[in-house]
Protein backbone atom coordinates (compact mmCIF):
# COMPACT_ATOMS: atom_id res chain seq x y z
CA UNK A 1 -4.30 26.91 -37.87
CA UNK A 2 -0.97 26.19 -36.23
CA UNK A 3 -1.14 22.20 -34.70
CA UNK A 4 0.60 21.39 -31.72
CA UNK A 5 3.24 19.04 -32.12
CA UNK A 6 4.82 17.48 -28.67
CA UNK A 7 7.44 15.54 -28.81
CA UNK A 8 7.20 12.43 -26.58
CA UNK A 9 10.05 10.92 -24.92
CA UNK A 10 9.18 7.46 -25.44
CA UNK A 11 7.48 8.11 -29.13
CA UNK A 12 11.34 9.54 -29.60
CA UNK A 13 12.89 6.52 -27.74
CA UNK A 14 11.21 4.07 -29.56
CA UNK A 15 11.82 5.58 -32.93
CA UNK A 16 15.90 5.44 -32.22
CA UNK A 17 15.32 1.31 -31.10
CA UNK A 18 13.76 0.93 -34.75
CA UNK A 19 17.24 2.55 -36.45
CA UNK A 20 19.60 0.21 -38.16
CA UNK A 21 22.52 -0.68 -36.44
CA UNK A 22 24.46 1.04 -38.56
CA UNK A 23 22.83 4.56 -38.31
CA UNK A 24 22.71 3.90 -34.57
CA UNK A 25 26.80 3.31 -34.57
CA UNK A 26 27.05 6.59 -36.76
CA UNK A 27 24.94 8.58 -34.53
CA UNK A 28 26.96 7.39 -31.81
CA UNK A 29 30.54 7.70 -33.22
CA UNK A 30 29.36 11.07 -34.63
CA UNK A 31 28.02 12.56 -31.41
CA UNK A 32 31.48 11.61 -29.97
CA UNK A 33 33.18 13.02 -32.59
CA UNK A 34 31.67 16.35 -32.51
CA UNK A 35 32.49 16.86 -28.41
CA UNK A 36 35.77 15.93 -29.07
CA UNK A 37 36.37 18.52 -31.96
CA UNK A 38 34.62 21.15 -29.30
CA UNK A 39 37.12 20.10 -26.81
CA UNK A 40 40.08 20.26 -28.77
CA UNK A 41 39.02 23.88 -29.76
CA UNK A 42 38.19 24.65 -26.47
CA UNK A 43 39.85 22.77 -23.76
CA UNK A 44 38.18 23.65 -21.01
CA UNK A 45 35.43 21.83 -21.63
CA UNK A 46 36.56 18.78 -21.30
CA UNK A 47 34.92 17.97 -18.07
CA UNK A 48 31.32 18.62 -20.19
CA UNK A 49 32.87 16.18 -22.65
CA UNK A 50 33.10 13.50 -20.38
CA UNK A 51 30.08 13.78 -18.70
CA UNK A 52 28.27 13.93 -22.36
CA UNK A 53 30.05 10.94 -23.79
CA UNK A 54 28.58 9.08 -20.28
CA UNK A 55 25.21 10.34 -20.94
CA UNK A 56 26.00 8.91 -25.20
CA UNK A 57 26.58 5.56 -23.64
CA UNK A 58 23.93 5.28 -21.41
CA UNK A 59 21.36 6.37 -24.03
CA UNK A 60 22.97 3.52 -26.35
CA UNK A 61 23.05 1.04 -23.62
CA UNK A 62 18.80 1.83 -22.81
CA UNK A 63 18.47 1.44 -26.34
CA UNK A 64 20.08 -1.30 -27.50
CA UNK A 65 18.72 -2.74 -24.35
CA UNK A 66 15.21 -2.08 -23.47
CA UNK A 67 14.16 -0.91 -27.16
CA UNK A 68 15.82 -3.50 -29.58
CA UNK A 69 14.83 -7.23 -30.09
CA UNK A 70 18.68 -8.75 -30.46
CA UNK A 71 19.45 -11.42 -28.11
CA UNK A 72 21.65 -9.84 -25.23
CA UNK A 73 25.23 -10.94 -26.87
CA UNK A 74 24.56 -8.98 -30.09
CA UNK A 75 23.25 -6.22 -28.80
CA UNK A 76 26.61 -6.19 -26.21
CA UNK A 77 28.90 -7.02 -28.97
CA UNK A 78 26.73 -4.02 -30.98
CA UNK A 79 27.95 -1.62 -27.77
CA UNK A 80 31.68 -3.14 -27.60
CA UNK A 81 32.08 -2.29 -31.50
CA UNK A 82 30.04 1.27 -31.39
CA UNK A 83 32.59 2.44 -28.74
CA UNK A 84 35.51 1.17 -30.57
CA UNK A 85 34.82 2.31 -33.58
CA UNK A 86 34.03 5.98 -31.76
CA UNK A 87 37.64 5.25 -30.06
CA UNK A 88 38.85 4.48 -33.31
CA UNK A 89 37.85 7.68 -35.85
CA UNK A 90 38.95 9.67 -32.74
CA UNK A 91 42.01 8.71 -32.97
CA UNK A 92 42.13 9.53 -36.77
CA UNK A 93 40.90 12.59 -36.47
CA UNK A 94 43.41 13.76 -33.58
CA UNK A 95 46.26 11.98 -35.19
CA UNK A 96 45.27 14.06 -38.14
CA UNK A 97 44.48 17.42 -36.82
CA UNK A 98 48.53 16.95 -34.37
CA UNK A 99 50.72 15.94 -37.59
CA UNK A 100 48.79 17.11 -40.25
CA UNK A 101 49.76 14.00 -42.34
CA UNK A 102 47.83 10.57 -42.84
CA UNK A 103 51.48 8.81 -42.19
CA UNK A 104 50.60 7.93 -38.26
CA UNK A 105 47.44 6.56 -39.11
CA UNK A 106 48.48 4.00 -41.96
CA UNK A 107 50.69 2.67 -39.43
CA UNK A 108 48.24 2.47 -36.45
CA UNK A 109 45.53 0.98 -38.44
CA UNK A 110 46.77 -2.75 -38.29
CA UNK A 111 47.07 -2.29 -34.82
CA UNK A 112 43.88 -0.56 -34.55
CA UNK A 113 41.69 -3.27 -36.26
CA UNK A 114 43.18 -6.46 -34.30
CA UNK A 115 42.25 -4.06 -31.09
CA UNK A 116 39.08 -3.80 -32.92
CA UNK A 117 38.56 -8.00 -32.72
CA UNK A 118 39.69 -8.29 -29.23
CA UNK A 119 37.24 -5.54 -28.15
CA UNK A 120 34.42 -7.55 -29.72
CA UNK A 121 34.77 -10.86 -28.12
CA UNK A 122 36.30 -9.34 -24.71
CA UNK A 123 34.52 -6.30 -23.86
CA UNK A 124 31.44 -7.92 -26.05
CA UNK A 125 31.15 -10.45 -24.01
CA UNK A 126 31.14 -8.24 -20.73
CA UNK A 127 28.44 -5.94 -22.45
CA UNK A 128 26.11 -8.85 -23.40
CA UNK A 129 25.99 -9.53 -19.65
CA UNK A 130 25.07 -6.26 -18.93
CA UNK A 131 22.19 -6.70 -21.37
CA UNK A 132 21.04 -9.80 -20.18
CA UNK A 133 21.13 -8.77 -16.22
CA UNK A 134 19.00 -5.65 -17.01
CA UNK A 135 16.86 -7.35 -19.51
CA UNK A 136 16.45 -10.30 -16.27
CA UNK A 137 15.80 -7.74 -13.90
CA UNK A 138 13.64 -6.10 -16.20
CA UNK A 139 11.42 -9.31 -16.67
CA UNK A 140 11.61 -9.92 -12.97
CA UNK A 141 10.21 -6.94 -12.22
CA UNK A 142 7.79 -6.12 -14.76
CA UNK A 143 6.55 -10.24 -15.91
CA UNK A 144 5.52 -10.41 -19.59
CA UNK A 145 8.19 -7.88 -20.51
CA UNK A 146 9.34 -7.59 -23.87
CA UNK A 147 10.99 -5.52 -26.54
CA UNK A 148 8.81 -3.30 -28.02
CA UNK A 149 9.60 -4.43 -31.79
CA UNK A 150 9.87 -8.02 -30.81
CA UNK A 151 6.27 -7.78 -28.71
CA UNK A 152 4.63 -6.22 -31.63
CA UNK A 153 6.42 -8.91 -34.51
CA UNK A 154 4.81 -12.22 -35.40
CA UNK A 155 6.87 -15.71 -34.27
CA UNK A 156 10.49 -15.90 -36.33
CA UNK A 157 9.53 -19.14 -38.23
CA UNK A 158 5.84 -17.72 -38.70
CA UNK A 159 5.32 -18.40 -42.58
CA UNK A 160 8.76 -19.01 -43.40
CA UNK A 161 10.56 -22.49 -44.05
CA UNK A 162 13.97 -20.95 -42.44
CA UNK A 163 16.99 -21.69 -43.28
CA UNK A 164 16.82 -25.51 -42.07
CA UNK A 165 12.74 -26.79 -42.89
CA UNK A 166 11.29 -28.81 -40.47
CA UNK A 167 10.28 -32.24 -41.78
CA UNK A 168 7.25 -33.08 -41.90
CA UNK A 169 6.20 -36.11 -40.10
């Protein structure tokens, strides 16, 4: 007998928030990286290219948001480093696929990873904002509000001595 398996948005949703960071950056970078290979094959789809990287973001920005338990500047310096890194291997790959040598990118790379650090403390800093307004205005509206991972985990220091043990009195 054939069972009837429906796939729920937020069963989906919440699955993604409970990714690593890492495979969350890959999905992302990869995702971009496969519209921009379609586009440079066919250029007229460019404007579907832009509106799908948009739609990437925003679907990293709910999740790292709404569905992960980081405080609000690591999840924005998460977002700053996902894009640059996406930024980043897209500019390998076209640098690649125009001069069909690896000379171009040697030489950008320097250049490439010190943009890297300024994107993560600049445009990480402006991200974490944006976490921590929607995660305010999510708690505003909604009042016992949490992150689904961090609702459902015990207290951080629950049975642990952490790194620094309180002393006991």
């Amino acid at each position: 007998m054939p069972r009837d398996r429906r796939v729920s948005v937020p069963a989906v949703v919440s699955r993604v928030g409970g990714l690593s960071l890492a495979a969350l950056g890959a999905a992302y970078v990869g995702a971009v990286l496969i519209a921009v290979v379609v586009v440079a094959l066919v250029p007229a789809l460019v404007p579907v290219a832009r509106v799908l990287d948009g739609l990437l973001f925003a679907a990293l920005f709910v999740v790292a948001t709404w569905f992960r338990d980081e405080d609000a500047l690591a999840a924005g310096v998460f977002l700053a480093l996902a894009t640059g890194v996406a930024q980043l291997v897209i500019r390998v790959v076209t640098e690649v696929m125009t001069s069909g040598g690896v000379g171009g990118v040697v030489l950008m790379l320097p250049a490439v990873a010190l943009t890297l650090v300024v994107r993560a403390a600049v445009a990480g800093a402006v991200c974490a904002a944006l976490v921590w307004v929607a995660r305010t205005i999510t708690t505003a509206v909604r009042p016992g509000w949490r992150p689904p991972s961090a609702a459902a985990a015990p207290p951080a220091d629950a049975g642990r001595p952490g790194l620094f043990p309180k002393r006991r009195a």
